[in-house]
Protein backbone atom coordinates (compact mmCIF):
# COMPACT_ATOMS: atom_id res chain seq x y z
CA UNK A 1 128.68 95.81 -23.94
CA UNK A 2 130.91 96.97 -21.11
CA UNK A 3 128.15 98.90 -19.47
CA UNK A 4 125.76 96.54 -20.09
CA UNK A 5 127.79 94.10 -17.75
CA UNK A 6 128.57 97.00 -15.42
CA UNK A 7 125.21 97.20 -15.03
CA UNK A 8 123.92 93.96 -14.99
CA UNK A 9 126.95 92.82 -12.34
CA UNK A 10 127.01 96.46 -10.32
CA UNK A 11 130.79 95.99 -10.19
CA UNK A 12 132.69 98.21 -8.11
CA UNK A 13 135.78 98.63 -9.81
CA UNK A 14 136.77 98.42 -13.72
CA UNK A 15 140.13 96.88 -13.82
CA UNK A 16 141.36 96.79 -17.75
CA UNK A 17 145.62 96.91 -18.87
CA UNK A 18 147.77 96.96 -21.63
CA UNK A 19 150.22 98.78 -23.72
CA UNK A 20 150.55 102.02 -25.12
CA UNK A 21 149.48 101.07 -28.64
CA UNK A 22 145.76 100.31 -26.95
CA UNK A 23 145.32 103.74 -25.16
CA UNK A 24 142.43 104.17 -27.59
CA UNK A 25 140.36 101.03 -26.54
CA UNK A 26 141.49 101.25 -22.90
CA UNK A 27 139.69 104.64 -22.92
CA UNK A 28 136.55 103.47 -24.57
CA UNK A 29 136.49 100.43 -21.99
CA UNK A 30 136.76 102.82 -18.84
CA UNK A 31 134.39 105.76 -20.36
CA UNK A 32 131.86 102.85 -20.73
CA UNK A 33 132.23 102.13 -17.54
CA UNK A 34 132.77 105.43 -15.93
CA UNK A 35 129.34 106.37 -17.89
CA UNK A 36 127.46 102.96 -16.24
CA UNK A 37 128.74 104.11 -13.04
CA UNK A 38 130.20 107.05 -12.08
CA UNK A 39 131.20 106.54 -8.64
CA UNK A 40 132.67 103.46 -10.39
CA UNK A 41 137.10 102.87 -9.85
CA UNK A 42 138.45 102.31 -12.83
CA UNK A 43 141.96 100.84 -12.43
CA UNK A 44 144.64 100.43 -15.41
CA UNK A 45 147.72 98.02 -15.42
CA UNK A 46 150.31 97.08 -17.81
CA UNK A 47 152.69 98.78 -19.94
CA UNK A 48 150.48 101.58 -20.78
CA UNK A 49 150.42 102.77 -17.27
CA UNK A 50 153.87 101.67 -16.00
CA UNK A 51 155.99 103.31 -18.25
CA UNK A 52 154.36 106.82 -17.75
CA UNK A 53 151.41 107.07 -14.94
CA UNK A 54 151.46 111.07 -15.12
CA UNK A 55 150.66 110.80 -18.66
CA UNK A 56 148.76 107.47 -18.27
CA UNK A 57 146.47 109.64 -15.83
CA UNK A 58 145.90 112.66 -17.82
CA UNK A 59 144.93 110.86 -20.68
CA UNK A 60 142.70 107.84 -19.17
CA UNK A 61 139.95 108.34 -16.86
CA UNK A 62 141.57 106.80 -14.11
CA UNK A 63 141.78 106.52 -10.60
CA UNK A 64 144.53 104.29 -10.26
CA UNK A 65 147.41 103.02 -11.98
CA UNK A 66 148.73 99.60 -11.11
CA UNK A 67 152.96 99.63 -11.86
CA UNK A 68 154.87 96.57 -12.35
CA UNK A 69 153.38 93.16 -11.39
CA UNK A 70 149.71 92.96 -10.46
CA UNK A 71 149.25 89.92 -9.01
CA UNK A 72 149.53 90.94 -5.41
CA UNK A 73 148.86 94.50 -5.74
CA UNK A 74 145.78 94.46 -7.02
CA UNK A 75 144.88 91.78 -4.10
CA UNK A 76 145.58 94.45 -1.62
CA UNK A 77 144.02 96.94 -3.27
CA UNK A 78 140.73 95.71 -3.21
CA UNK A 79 141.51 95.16 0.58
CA UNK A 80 141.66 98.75 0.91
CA UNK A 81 138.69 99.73 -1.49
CA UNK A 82 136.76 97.76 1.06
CA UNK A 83 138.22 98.71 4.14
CA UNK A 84 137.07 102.29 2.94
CA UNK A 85 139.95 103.56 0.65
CA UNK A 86 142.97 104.23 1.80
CA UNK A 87 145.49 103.60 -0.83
CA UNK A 88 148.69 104.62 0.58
CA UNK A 89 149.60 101.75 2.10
CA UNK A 90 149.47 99.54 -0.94
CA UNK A 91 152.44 99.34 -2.65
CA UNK A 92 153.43 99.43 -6.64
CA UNK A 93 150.40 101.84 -7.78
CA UNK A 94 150.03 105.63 -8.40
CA UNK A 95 146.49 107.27 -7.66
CA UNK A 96 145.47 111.15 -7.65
CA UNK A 97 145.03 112.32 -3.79
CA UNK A 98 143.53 116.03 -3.79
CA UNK A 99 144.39 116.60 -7.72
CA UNK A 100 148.54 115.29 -7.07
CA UNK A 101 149.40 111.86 -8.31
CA UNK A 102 150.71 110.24 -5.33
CA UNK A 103 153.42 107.29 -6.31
CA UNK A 104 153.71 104.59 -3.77
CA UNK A 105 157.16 102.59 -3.41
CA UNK A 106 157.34 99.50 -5.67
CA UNK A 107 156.61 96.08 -5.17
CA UNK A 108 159.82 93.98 -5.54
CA UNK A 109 159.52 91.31 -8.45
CA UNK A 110 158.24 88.52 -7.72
CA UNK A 111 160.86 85.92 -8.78
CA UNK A 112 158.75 82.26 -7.34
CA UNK A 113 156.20 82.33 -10.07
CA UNK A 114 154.94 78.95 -8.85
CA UNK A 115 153.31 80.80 -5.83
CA UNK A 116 150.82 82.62 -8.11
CA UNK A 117 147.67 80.40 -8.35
């Protein structure tokens, strides 16, 4: 199903989260869409990657690892996937730069939760 709808949408970017319990399914849902399209992004949020994004990326097929809150990381992100990659001005993810995992500094928290839509 997942490439299926990679295919059928020819999404850019494969954004899936979650803890460390769900490593298994997270992998399945990012090989599936790694193997619908390679050149593909496939970004990872959540506990799974937080806690640990050196083991997070050698484990998952990833590209980038979003740490802490999402909301207005990932926003940015895709700003810079469009404006032709550069990543390390985004803060709060990790993301392998010539085979090193490169860290950038963290997001604060976001503490007005009635300014997410």
């Amino acid at each position: 199903m997942v490439a299926a709808r990679v295919r059928e949408t020819g999404a850019d970017v494969c954004a899936t989260g979650g803890l460390s319990p769900h490593f298994a399914h997270i992998g399945a849902v990012l090989d599936a869409a790694r193997a619908a399209r390679p050149d593909m992004v496939n970004l990872v949020g959540g506990g799974v990657f937080s806690s640990d994004p050196a083991l997070a990326g050698e484990v998952l097929d990833i590209d980038v690892g979003v740490i802490g809150e999402g909301e207005e990381t990932v926003v940015e992100l895709a700003a810079a996937l469009e404006a032709g990659g550069d990543l390390g001005g985004v803060r709060g993810i990790a993301y392998r730069k010539n085979g090193t995992l490169v860290r950038t500094p963290g997001r604060p928290t976001n503490r007005d939760l009635d300014s997410l839509p």
